[in-house]
Protein backbone atom coordinates (compact mmCIF):
# COMPACT_ATOMS: atom_id res chain seq x y z
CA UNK A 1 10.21 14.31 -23.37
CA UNK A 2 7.99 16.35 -25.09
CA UNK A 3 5.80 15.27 -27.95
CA UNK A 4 7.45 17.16 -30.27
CA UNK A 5 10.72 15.39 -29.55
CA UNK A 6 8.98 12.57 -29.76
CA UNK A 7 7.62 13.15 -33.24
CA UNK A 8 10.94 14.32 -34.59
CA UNK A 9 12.51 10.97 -32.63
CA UNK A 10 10.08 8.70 -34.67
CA UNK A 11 10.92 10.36 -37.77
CA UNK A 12 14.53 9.79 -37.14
CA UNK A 13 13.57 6.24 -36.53
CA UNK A 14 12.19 5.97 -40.53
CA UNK A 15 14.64 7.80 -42.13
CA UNK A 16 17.59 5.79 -39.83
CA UNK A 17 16.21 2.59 -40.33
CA UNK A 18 18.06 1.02 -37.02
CA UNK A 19 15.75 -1.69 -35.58
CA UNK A 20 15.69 -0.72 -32.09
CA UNK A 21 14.25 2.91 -33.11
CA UNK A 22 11.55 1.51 -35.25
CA UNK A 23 10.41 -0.72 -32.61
CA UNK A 24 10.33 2.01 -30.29
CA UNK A 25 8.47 4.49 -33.01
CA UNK A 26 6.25 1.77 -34.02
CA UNK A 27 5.26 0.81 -30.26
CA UNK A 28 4.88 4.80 -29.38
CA UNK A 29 2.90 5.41 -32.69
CA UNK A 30 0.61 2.44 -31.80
CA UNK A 31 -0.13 3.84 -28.53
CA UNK A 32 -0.98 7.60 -29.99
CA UNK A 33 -3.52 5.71 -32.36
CA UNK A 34 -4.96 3.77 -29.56
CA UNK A 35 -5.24 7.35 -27.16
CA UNK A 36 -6.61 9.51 -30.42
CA UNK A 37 -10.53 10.28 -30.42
CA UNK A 38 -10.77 12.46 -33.86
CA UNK A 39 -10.68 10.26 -37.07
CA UNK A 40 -8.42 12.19 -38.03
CA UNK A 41 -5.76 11.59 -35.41
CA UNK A 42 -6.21 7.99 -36.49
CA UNK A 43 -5.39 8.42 -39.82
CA UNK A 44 -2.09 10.41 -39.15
CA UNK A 45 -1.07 8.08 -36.97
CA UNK A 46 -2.22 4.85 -38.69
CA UNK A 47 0.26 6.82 -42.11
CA UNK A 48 3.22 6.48 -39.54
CA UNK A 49 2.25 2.71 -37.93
CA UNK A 50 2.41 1.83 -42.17
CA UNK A 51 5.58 3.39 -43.07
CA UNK A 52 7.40 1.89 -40.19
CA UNK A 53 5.83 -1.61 -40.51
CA UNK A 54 6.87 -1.57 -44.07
CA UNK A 55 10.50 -0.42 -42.89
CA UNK A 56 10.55 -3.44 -40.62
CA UNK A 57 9.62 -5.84 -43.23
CA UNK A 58 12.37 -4.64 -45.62
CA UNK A 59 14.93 -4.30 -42.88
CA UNK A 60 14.26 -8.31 -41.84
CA UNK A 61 14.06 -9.24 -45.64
CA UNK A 62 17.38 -7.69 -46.17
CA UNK A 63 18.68 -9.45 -42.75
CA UNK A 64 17.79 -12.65 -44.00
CA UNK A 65 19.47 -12.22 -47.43
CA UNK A 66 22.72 -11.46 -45.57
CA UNK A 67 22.48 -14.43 -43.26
């Protein structure tokens, strides 16, 4: 798989909201931080860990209220 698939996979993952993807996107995002040099690398990445960490949250918060 190519990187690009893999970006357009993770942003699938955010805009699905389906827990196995995000854990995937958020595990694969987390290891593109850790292999970035450039600052700015970091920081793109870091915006993507955030979004799907906050999609995680509010998918167990609503999993909870259901339960």
């Amino acid at each position: 798989m190519t990187r690009f698939k893999e970006l357009r996979r993770v942003e699938r993952a955010i805009e699905d909201t389906r827990k196995p993807e995000l854990l995937w996107a958020l595990n694969y995002c987390r290891m593109r931080y850790n292999d970035s040099k450039m600052k700015n690398g970091k920081k793109y990445w870091n915006q993507f860990i955030r979004r799907i960490e906050k999609d995680l949250v509010a998918l167990e918060s609503v999993t909870k209220k259901t339960t």
